[in-house]
Protein backbone atom coordinates (compact mmCIF):
# COMPACT_ATOMS: atom_id res chain seq x y z
CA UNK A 1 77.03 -28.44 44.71
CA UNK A 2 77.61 -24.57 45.60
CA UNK A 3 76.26 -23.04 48.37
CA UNK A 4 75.19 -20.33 46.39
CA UNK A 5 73.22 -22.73 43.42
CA UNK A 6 71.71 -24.69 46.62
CA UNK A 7 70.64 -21.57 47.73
CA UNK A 8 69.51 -19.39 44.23
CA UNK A 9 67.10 -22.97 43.71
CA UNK A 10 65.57 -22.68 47.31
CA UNK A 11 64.43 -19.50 46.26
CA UNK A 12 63.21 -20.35 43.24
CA UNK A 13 61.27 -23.37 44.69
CA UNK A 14 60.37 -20.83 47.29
CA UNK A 15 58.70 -18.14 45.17
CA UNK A 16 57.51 -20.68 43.14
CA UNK A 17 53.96 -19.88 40.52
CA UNK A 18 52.10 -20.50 37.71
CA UNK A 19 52.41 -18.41 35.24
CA UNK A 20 50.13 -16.71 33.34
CA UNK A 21 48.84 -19.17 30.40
CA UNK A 22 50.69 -22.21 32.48
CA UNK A 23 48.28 -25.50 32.52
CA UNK A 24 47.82 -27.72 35.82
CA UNK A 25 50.00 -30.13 34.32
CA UNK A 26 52.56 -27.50 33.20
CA UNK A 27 53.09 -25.77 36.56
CA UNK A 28 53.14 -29.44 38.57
CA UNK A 29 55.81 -30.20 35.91
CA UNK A 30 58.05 -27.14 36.34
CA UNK A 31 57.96 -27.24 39.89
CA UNK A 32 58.79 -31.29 40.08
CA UNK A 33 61.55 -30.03 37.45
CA UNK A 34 62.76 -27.61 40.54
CA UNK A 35 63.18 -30.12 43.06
CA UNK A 36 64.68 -32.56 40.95
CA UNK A 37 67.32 -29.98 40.40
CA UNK A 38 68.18 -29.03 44.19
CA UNK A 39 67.53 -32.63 45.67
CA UNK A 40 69.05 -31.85 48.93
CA UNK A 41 66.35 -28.51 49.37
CA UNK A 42 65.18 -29.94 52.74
CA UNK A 43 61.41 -29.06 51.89
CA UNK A 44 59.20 -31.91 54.07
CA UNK A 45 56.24 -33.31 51.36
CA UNK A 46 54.14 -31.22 53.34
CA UNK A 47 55.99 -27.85 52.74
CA UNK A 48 56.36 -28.61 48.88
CA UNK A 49 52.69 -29.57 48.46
CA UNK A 50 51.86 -26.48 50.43
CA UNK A 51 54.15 -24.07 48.35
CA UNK A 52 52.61 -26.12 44.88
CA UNK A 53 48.58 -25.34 45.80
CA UNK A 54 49.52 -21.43 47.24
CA UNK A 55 51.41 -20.77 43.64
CA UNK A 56 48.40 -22.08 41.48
CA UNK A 57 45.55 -19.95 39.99
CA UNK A 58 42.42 -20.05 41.94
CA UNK A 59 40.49 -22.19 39.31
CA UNK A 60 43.75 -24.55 39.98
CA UNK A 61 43.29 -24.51 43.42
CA UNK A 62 39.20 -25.06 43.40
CA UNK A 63 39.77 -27.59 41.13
CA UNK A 64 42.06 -29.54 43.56
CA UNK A 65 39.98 -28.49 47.00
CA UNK A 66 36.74 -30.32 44.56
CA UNK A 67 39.00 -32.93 44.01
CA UNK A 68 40.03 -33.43 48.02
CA UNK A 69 36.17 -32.99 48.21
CA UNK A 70 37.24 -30.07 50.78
CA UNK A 71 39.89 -28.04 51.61
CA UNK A 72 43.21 -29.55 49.64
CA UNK A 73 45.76 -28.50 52.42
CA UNK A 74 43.57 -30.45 55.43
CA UNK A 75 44.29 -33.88 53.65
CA UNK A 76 47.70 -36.22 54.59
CA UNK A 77 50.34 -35.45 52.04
CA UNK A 78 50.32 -38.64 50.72
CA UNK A 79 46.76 -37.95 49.55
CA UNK A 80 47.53 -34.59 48.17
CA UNK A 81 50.05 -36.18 46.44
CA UNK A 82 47.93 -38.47 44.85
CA UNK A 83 44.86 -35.77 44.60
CA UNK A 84 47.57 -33.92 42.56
CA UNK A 85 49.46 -36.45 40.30
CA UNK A 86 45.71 -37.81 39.11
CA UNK A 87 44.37 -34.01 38.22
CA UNK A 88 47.83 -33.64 36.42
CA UNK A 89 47.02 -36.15 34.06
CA UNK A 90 43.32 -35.02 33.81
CA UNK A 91 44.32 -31.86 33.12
CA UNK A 92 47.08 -32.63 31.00
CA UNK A 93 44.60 -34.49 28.24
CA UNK A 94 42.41 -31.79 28.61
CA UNK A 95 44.10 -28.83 28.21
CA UNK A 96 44.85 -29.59 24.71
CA UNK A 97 41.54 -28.75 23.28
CA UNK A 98 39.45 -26.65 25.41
CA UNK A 99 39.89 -23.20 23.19
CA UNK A 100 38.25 -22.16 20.00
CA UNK A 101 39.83 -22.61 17.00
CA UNK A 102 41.73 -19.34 16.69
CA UNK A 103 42.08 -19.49 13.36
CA UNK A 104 37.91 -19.31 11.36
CA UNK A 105 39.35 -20.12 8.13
CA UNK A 106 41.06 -23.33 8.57
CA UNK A 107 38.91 -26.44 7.59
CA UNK A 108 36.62 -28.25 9.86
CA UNK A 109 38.46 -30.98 11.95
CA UNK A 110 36.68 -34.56 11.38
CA UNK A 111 34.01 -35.92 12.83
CA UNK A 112 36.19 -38.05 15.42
CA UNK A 113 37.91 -34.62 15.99
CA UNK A 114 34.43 -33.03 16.70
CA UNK A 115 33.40 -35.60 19.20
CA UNK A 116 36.83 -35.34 21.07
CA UNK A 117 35.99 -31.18 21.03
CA UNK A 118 32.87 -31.63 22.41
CA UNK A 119 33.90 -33.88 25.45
CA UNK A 120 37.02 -31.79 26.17
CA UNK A 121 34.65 -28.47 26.17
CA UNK A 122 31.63 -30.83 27.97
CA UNK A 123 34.48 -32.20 30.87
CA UNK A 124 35.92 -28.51 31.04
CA UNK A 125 32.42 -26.83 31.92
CA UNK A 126 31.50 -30.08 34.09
CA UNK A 127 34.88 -28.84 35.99
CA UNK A 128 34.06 -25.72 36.29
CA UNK A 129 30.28 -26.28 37.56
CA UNK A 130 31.55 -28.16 40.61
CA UNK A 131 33.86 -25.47 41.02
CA UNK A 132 31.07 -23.25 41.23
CA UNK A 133 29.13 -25.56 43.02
CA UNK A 134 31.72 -26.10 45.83
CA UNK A 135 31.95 -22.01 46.25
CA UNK A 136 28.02 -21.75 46.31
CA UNK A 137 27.79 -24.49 48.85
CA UNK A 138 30.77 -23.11 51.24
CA UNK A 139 28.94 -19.35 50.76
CA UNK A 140 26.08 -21.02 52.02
CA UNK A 141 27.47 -22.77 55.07
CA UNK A 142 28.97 -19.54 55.72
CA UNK A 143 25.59 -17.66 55.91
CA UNK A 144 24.45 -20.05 58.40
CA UNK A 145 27.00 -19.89 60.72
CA UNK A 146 26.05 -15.89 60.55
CA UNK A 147 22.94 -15.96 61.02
CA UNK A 148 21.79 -15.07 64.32
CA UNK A 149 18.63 -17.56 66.22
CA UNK A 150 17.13 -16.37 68.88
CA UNK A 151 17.86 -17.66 72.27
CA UNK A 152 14.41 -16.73 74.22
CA UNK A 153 10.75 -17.35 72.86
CA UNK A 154 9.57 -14.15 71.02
CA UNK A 155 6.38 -13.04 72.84
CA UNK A 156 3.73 -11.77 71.43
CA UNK A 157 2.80 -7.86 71.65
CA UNK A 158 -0.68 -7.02 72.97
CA UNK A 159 -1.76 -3.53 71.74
């Protein structure tokens, strides 16, 4: 193995993200793809799981911290790994039907096709409702810790 191919996939597994219209289960792909190719990289679990969640979209990367039921990153890498392999395959079944049909002339899919549509689109929005959910619920833990209680009884003022 060349230095220099050691080295140009280091810094591809390095600047590692998703790209634009890349699934879950797309990007987690590609980047087990990289490492596969440069097997001596020297990346600990830890590093590669920590390069994998920082090049992910944020819905990718709420979607994992709702998962971890917390912050992703704060769990062993064993259970990251896990976390991770098990939303691959979630997302992987679901990606394939979460659109509109793009094209309004082409004929209605079955009914066994409609109820497939239906729980894609229902598990998609349940997704993103805990995503929501998590942000609304950290937002408000934040606000607490801001908010200021008095130390000393207030006193009453006589006029």
């Amino acid at each position: 193995f060349p230095p220099s191919k050691t080295t140009y996939l280091r810094n591809e597994i390095t600047n590692f993200l998703q790209k634009p219209n890349e699934t879950f289960n797309e990007a987690w792909v590609r980047f087990k793809d990289l490492l596969r190719q440069c097997p001596h990289h020297g990346f600990s679990e830890l590093h590669q799981l920590d390069t994998f969640y920082n090049a992910l979209n944020l819905n990718d990367q709420d979607a994992l911290n709702s998962a971890a039921r917390g912050n992703f990153l704060d769990k062993i890498p064993r259970e990251c790994l896990s976390i991770t392999k098990s939303k691959s395959k979630v997302r992987y079944s679901r990606s394939r039907v979460t659109g509109v049909r793009a094209n309004a002339n082409a004929p209605p899919p079955s009914s066994h096709s409609n109820s497939f549509d239906l729980q894609q689109i229902a598990a998609s929005l349940e997704d993103k409702l805990d995503i929501r959910m998590n942000r609304f619920e950290k937002s408000l833990t934040d606000m607490k810790k801001n908010f200021i209680t008095p130390t000393a009884p207030l006193k009453a003022v006589d006029k």
